[in-house]
C-alpha atoms as a PDB file:
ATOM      1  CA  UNK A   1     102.316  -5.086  29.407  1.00  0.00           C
ATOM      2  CA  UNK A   2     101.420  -1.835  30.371  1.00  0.00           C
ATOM      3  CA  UNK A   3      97.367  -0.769  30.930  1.00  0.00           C
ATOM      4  CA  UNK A   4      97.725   1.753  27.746  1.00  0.00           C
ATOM      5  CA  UNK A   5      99.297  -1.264  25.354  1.00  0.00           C
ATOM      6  CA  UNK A   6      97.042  -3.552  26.169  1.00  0.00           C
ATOM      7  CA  UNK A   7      94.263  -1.444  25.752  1.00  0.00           C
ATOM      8  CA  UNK A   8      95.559  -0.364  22.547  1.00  0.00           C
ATOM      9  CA  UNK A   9      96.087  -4.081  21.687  1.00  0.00           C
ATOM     10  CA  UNK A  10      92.689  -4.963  22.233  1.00  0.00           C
ATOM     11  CA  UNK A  11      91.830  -2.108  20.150  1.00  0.00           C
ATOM     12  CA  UNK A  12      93.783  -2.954  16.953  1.00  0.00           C
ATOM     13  CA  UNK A  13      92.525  -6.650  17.167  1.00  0.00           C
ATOM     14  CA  UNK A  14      88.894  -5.627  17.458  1.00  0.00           C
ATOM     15  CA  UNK A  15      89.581  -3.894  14.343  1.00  0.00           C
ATOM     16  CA  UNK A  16      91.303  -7.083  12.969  1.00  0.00           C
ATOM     17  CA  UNK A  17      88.299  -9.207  13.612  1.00  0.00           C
ATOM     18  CA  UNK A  18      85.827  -6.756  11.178  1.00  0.00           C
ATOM     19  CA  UNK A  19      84.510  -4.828  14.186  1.00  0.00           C
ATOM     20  CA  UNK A  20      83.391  -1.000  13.115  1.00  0.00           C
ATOM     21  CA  UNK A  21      84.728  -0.173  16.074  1.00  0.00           C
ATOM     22  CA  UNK A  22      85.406  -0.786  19.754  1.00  0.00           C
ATOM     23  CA  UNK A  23      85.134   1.735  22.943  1.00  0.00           C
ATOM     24  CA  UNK A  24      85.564   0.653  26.546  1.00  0.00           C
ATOM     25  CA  UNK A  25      83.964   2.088  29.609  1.00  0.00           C
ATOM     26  CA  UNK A  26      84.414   1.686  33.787  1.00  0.00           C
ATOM     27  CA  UNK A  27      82.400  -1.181  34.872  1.00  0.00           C
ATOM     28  CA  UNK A  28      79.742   0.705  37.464  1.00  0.00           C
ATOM     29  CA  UNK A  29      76.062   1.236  38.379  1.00  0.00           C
ATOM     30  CA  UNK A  30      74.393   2.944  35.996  1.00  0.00           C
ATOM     31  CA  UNK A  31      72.761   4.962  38.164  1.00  0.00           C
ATOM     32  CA  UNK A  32      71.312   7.242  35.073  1.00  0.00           C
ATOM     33  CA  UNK A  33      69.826   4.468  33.413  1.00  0.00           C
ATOM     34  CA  UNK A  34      68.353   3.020  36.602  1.00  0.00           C
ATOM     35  CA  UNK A  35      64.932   5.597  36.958  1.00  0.00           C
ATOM     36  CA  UNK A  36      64.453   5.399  33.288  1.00  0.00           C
ATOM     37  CA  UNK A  37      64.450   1.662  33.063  1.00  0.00           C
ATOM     38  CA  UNK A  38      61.832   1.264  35.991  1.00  0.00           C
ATOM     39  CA  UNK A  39      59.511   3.912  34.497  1.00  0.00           C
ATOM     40  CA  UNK A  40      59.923   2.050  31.063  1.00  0.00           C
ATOM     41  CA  UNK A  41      58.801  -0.779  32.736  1.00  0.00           C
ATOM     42  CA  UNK A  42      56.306   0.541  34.902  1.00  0.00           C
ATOM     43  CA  UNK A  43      54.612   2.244  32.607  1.00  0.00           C
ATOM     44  CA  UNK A  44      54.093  -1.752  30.735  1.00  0.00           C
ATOM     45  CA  UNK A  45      56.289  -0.022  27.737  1.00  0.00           C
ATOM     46  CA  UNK A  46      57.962  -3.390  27.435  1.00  0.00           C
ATOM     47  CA  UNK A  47      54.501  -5.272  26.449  1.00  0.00           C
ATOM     48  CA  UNK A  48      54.715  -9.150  26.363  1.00  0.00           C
ATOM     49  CA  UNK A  49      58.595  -9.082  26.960  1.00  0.00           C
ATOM     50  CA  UNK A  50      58.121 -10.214  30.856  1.00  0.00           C
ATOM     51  CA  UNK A  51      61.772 -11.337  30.461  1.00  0.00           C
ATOM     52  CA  UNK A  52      62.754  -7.623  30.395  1.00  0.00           C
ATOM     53  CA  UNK A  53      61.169  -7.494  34.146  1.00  0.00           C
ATOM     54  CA  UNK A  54      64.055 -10.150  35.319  1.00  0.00           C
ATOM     55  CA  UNK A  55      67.318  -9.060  36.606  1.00  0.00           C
ATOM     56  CA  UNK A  56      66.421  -5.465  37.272  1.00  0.00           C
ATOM     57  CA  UNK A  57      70.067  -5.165  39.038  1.00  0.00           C
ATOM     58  CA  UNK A  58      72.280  -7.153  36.458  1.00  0.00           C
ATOM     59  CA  UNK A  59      70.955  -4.877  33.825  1.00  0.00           C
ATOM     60  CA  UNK A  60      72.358  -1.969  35.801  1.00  0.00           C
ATOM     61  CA  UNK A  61      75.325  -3.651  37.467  1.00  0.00           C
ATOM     62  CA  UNK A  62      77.858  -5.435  35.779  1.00  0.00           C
ATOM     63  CA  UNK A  63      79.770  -6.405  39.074  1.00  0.00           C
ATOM     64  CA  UNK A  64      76.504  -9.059  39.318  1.00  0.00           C
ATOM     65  CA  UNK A  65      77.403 -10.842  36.132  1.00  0.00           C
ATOM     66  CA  UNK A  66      81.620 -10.643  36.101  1.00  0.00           C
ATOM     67  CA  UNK A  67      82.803 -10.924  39.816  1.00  0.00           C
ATOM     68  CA  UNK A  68      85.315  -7.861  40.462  1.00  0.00           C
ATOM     69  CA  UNK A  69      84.225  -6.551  36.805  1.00  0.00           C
ATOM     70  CA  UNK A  70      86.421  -3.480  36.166  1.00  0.00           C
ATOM     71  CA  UNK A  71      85.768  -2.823  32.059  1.00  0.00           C
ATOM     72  CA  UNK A  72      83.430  -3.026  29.722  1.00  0.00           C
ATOM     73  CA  UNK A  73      84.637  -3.698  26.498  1.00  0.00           C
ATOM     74  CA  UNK A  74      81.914  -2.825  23.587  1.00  0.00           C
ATOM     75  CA  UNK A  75      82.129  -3.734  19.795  1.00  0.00           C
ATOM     76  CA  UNK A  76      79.981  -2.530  16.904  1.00  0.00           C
ATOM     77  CA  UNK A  77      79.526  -4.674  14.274  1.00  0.00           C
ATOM     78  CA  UNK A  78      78.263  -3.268  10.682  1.00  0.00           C
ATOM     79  CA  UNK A  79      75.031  -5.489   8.800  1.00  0.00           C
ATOM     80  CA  UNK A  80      74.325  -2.821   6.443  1.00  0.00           C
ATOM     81  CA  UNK A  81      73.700  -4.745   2.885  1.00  0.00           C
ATOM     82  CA  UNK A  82      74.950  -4.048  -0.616  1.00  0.00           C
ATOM     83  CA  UNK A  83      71.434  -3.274  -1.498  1.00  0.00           C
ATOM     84  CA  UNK A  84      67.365  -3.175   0.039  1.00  0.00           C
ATOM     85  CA  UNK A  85      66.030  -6.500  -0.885  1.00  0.00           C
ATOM     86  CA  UNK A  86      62.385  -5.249  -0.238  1.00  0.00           C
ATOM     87  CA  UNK A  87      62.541  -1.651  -1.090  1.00  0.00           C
ATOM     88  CA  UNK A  88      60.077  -2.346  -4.317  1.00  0.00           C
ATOM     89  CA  UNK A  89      58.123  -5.344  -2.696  1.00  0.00           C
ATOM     90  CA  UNK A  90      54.871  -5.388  -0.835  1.00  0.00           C
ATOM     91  CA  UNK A  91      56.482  -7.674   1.899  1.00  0.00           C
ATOM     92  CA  UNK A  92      59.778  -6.269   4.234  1.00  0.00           C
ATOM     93  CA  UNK A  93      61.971  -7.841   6.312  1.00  0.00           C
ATOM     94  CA  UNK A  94      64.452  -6.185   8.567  1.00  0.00           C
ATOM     95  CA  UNK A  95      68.251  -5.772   6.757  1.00  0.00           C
ATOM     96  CA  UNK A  96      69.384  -7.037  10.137  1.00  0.00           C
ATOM     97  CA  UNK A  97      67.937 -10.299   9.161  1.00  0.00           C
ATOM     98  CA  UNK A  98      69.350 -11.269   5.721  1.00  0.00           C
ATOM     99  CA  UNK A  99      71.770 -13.136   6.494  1.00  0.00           C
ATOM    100  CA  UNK A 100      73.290 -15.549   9.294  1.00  0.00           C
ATOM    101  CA  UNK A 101      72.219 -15.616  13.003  1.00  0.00           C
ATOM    102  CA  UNK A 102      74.140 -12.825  14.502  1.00  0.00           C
ATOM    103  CA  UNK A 103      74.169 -13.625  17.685  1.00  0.00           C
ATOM    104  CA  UNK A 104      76.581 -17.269  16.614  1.00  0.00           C
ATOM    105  CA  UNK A 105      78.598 -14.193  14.117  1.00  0.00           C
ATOM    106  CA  UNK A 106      79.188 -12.122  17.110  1.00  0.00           C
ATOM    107  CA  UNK A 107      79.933 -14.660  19.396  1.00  0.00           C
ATOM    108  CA  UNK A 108      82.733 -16.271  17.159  1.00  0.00           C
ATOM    109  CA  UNK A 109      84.147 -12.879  17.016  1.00  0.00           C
ATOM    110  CA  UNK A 110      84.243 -12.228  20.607  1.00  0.00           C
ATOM    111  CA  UNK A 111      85.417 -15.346  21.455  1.00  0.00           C
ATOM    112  CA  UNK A 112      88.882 -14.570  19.055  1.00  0.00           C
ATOM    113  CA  UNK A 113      88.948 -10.970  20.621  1.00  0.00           C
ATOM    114  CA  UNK A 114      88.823 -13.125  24.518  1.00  0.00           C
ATOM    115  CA  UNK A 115      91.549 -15.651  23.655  1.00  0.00           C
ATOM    116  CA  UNK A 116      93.659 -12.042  22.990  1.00  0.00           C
ATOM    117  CA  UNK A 117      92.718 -10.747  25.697  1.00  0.00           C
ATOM    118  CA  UNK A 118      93.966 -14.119  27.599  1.00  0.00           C
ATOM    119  CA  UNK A 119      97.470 -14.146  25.871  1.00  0.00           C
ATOM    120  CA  UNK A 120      98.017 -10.703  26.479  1.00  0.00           C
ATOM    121  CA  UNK A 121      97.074 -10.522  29.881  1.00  0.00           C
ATOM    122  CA  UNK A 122      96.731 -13.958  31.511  1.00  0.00           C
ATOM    123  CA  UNK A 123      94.376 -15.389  33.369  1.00  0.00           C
ATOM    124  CA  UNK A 124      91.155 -13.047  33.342  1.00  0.00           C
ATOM    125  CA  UNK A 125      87.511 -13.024  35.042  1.00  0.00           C
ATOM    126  CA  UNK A 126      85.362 -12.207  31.657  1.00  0.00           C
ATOM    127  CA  UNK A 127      82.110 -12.767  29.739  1.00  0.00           C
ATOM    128  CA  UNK A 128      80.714 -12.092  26.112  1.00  0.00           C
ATOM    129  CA  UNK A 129      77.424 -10.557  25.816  1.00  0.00           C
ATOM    130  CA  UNK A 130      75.766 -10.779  22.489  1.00  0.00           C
ATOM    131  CA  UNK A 131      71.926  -9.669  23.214  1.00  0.00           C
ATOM    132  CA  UNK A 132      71.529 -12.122  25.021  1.00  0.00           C
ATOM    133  CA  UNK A 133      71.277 -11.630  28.767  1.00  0.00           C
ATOM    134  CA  UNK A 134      70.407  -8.340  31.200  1.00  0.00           C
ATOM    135  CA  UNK A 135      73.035  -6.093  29.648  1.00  0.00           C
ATOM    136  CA  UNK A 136      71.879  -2.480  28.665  1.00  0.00           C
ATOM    137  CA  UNK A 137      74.181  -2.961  25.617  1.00  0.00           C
ATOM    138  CA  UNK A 138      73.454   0.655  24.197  1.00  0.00           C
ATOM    139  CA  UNK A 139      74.154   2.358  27.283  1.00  0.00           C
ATOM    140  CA  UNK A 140      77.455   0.921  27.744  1.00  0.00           C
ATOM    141  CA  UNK A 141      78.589   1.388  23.987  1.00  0.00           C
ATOM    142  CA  UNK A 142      77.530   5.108  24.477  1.00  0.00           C
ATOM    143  CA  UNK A 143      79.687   4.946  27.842  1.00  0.00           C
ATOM    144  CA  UNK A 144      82.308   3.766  25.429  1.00  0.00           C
ATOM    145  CA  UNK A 145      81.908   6.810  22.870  1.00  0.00           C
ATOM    146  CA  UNK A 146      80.866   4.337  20.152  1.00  0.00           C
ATOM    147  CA  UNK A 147      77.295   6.240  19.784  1.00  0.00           C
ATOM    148  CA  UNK A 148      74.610   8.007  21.234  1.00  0.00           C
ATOM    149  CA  UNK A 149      71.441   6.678  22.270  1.00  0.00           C
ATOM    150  CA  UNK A 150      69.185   8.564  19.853  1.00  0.00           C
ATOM    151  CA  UNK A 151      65.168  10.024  19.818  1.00  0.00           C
ATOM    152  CA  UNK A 152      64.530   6.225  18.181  1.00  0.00           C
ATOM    153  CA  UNK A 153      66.144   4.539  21.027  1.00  0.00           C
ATOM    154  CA  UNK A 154      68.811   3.182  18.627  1.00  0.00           C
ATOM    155  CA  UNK A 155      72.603   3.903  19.143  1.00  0.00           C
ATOM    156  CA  UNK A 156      73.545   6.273  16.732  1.00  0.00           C
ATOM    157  CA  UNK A 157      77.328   6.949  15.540  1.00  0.00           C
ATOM    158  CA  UNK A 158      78.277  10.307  13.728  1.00  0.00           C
ATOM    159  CA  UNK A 159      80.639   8.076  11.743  1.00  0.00           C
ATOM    160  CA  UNK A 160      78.535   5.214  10.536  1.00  0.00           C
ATOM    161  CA  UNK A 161      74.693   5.774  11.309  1.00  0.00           C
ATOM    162  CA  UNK A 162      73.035   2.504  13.095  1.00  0.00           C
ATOM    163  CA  UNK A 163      72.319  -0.513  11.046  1.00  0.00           C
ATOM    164  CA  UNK A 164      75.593  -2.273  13.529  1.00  0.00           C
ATOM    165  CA  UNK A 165      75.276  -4.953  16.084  1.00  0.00           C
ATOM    166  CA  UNK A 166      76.369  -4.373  19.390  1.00  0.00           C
ATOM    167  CA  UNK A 167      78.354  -6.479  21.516  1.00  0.00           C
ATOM    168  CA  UNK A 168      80.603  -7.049  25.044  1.00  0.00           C
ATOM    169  CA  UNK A 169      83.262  -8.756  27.213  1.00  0.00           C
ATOM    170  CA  UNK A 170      82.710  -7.347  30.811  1.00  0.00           C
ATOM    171  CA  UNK A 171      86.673  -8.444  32.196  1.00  0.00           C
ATOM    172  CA  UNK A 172      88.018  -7.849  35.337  1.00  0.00           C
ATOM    173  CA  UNK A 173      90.968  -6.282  34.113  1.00  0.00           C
ATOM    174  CA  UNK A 174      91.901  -2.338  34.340  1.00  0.00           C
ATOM    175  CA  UNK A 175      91.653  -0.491  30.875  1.00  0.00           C
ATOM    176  CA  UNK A 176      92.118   2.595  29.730  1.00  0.00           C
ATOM    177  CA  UNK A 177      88.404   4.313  29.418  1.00  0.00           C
ATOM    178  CA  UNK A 178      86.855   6.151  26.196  1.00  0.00           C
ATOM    179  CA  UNK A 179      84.547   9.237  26.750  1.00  0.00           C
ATOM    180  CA  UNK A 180      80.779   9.037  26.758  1.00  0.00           C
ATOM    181  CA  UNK A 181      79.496  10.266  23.219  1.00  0.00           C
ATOM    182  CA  UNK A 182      77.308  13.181  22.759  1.00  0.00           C
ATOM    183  CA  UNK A 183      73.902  13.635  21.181  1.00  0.00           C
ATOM    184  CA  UNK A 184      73.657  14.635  17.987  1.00  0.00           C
ATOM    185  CA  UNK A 185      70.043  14.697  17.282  1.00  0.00           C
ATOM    186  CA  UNK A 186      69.510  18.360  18.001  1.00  0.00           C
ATOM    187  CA  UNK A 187      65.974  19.402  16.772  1.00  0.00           C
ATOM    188  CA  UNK A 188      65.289  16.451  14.139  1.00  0.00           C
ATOM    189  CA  UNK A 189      62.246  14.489  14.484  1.00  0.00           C
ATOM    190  CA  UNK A 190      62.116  12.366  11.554  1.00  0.00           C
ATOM    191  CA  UNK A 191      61.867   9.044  12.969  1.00  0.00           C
ATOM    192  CA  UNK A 192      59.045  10.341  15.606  1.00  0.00           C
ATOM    193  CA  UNK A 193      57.592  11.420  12.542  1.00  0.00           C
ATOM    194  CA  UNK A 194      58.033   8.565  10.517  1.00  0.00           C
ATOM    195  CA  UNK A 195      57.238   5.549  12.612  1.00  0.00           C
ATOM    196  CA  UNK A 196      53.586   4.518  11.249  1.00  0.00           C
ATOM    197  CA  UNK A 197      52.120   2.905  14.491  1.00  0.00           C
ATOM    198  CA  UNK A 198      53.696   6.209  16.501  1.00  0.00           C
ATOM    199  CA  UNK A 199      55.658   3.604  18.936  1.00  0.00           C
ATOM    200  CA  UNK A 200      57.898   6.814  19.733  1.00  0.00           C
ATOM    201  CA  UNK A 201      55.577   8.214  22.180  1.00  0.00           C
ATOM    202  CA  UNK A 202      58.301  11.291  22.905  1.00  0.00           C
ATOM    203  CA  UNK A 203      61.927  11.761  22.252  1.00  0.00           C
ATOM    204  CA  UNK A 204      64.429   8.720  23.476  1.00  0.00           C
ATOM    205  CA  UNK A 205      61.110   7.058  24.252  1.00  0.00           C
ATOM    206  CA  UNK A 206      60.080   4.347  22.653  1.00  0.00           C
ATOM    207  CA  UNK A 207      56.768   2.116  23.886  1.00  0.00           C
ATOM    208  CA  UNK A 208      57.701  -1.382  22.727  1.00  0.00           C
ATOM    209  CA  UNK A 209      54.584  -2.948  22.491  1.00  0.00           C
ATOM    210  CA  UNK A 210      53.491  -0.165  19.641  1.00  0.00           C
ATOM    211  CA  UNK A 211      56.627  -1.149  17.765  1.00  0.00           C
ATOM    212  CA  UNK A 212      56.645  -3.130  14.852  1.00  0.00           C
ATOM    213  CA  UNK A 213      59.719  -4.962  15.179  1.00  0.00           C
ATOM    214  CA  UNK A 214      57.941  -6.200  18.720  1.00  0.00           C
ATOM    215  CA  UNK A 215      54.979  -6.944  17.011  1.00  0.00           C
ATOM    216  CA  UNK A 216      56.184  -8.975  14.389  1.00  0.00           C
ATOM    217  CA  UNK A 217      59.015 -10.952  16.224  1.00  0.00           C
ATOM    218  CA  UNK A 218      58.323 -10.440  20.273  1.00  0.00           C
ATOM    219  CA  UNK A 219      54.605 -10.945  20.186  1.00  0.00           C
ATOM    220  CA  UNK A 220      53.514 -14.564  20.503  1.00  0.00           C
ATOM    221  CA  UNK A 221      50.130 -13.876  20.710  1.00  0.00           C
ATOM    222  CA  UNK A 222      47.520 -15.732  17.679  1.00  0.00           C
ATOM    223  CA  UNK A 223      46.193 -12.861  16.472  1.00  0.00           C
ATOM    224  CA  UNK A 224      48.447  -9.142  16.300  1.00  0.00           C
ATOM    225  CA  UNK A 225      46.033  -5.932  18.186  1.00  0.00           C
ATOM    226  CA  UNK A 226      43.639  -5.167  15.199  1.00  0.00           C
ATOM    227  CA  UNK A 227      44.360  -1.502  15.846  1.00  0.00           C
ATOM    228  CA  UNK A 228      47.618  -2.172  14.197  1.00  0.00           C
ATOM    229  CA  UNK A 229      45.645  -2.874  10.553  1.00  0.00           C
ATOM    230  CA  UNK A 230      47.217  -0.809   7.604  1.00  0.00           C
ATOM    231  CA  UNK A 231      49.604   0.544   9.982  1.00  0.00           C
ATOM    232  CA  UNK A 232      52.504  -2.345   9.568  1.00  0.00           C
ATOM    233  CA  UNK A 233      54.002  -1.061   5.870  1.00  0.00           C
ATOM    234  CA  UNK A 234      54.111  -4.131   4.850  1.00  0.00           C
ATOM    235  CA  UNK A 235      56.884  -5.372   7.643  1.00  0.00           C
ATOM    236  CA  UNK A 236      56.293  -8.991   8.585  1.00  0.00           C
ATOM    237  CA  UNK A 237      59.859  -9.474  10.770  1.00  0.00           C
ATOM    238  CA  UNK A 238      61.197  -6.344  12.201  1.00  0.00           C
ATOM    239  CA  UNK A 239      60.961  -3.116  11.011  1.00  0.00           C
ATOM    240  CA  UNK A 240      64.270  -0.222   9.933  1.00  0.00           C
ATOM    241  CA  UNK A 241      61.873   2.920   9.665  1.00  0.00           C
ATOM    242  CA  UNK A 242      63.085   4.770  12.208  1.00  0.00           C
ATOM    243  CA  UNK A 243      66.905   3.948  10.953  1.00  0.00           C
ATOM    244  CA  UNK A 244      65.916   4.842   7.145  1.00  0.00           C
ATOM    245  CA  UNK A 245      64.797   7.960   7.867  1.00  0.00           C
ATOM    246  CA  UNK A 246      67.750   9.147   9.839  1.00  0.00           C
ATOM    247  CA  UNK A 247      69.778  11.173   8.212  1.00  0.00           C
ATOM    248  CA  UNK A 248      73.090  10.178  10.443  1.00  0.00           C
ATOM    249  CA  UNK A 249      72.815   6.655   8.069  1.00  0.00           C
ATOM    250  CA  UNK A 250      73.745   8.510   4.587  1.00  0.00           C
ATOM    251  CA  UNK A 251      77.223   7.439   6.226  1.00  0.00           C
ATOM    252  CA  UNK A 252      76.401   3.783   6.228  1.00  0.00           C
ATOM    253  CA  UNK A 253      78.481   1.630   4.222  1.00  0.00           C
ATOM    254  CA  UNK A 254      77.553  -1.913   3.021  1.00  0.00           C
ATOM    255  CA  UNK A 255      78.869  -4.415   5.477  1.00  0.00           C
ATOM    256  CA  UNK A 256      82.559  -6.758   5.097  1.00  0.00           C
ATOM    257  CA  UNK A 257      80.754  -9.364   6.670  1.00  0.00           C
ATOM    258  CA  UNK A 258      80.417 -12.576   4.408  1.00  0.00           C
ATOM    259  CA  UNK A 259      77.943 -14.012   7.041  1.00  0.00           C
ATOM    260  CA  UNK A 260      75.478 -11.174   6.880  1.00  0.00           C
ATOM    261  CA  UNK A 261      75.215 -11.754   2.447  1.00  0.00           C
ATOM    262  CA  UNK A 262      71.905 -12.267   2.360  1.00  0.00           C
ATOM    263  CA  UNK A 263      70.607 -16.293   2.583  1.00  0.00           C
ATOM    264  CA  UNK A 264      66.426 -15.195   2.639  1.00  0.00           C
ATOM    265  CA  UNK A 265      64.541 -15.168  -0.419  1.00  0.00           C
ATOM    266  CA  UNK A 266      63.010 -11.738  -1.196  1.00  0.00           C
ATOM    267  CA  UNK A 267      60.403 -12.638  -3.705  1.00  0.00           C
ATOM    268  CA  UNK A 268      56.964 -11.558  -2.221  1.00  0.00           C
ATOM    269  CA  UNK A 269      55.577 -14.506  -3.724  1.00  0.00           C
ATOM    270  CA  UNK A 270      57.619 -16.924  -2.786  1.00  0.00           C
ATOM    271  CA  UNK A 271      57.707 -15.615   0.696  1.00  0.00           C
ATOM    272  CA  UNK A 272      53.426 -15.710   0.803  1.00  0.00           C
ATOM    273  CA  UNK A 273      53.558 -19.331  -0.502  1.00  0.00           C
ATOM    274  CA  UNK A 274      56.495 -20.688   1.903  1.00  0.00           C
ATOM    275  CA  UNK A 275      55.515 -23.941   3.568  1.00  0.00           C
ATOM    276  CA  UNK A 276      56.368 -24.646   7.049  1.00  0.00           C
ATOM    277  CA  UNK A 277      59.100 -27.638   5.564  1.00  0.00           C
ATOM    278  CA  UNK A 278      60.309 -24.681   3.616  1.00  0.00           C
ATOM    279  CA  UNK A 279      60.707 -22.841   6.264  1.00  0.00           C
ATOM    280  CA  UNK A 280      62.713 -25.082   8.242  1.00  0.00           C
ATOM    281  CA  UNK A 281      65.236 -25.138   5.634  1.00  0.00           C
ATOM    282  CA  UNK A 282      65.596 -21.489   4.069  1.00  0.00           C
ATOM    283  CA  UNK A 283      65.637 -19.987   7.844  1.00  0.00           C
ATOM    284  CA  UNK A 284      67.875 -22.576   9.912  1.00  0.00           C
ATOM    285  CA  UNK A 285      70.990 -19.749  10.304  1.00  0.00           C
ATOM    286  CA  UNK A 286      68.993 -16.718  10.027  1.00  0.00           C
ATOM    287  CA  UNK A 287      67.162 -14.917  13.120  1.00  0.00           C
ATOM    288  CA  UNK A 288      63.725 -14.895  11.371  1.00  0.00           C
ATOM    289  CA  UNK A 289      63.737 -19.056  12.786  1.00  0.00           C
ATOM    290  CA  UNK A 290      63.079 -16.908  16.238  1.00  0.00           C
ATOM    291  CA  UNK A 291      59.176 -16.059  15.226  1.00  0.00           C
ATOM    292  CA  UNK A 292      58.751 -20.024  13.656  1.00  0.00           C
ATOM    293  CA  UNK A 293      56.898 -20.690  10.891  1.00  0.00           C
ATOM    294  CA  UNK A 294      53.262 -19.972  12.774  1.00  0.00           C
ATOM    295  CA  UNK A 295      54.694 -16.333  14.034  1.00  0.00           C
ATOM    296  CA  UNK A 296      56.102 -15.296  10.234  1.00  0.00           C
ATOM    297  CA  UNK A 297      52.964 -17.207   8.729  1.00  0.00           C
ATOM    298  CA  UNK A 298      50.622 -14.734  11.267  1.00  0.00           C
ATOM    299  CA  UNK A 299      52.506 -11.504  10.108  1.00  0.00           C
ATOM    300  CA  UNK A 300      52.115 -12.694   6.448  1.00  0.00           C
ATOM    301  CA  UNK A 301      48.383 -12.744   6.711  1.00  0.00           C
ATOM    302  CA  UNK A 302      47.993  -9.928   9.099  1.00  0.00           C
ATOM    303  CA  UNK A 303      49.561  -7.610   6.020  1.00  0.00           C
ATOM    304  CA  UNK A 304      47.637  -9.379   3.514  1.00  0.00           C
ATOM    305  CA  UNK A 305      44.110  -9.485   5.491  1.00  0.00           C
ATOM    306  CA  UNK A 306      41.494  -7.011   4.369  1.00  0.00           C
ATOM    307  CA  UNK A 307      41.400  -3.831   6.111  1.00  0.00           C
END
């Protein structure tokens, strides 16, 4: 099989498996993103994360996680929900998080789209990325033409706005290579505008540790920075601000994706009153199990404390 049919293969199964859609890019240095990641991190932008200080050169070098890496395949994968659980409720959790894990979703997926890969082409040198290791995920879907990397830091699509998970096989195998996307923010500032504890400290510049979604899921301290007090709006896991406001996601369509119907209770009350046995049970296959029943518990009362 020929480099453009089996590029076009892996394509049209991508699409098979309920990926939005899937771009592929050379496998080299980012040499762009290299500067801009050390200055993120210099600057302590990354907070409490001290895992984002690991593996400065994997993040930027595929070659270092897939010997003789040639592509980089990335996938998009829509979690957009019939409807806002939390829109009327004085408690809000992220719409990324209503339903199963979806780092085990992705993976399953990506697994499928491998075994093509293998059938089609043999033998290959390839690994799946789902979030989960020193891969600048973003940069390399917007290598791919699948989005730009907007003001909010979020991959943004023309085509289907951001609420999408991202994902990637790095292969050793030659492909035929999608365009890098262009930026479509222009002059809009609505999510600088719009993000409460002003975590966007300039355009495509986001400080992490003012972020919500950090301080809510990331930050393992007892107690969240009292500065943060009636600044939270009522987020206690994660925070879609930023991606509400943009007005690229009036093309978002509610998600395929039985996995991501949501398995989370969205009564306020019920979500104030959970017990940590309760807990256990209601959040075993969703990503809100990451902040434990002391983290969520913390956010709950950090809303609810007097300001």
């Amino acid at each position: 099989m020929n480099q453009a049919d089996l590029t076009k293969r892996i394509k049209n199964k991508a699409q098979e498996l309920g990926f939005l859609s899937c771009g592929i890019s050379k496998a080299e240095f980012l040499k762009d993103e290299a500067p801009r990641l050390e200055n993120w991190l210099k600057n302590n932008h990354h907070g409490k994360m001290s895992y984002m200080e690991n593996h400065f050169d994997k993040r930027l070098n595929p070659t270092l996680l897939v010997d003789d890496a040639k592509s980089v395949i990335s996938v998009l994968l829509n979690y957009f929900p019939v409807q806002d659980l939390f829109q009327d409720t004085d408690l809000k959790i992220s719409k990324y998080a209503y339903g199963h894990d979806y780092h085990l979703v992705i993976k399953e997926k990506l697994d499928l789209l491998l075994k093509e890969i293998v059938a089609l082409a043999g033998n290959v040198n390839a690994r799946i990325f789902t979030d989960s290791a020193p891969v600048l995920e973003k940069a390399w879907a917007e290598r791919s033409g699948l989005g730009w990397i907007g003001k909010n830091a979020n991959l943004i699509s023309s085509k289907v706005g951001s609420f999408y998970f991202i994902g990637e096989i790095i292969v050793d195998l030659d492909l035929d290579y999608d365009g890098a996307a262009l930026d479509h923010c222009g002059t809009c500032t609505r999510c600088i505008d719009a993000c409460p504890t002003e975590a966007i400290i300039k355009p495509y510049v986001v400080d992490g540790s003012k972020c919500i979604s950090y301080l809510t899921i990331e930050l393992k301290d007892e107690i969240i920075p009292p500065q943060f007090a009636g600044k939270m709006d009522h987020w206690i896991f994660g925070c879609d601000i930023c991606q509400e406001v943009c007005p690229w996601n009036r093309f978002s369509l509610p998600t395929n994706e039985m996995q991501f119907q949501p398995i989370i209770p969205y009564d306020s009350i019920e979500l104030k009153e959970l017990s940590a046995e309760s807990f256990e049970k209601l959040f075993k296959f969703s990503p809100i199990k990451r902040t434990k029943y002391k983290g969520l518990r913390r956010n709950i009362d950090f809303i609810n404390s007097p300001k």
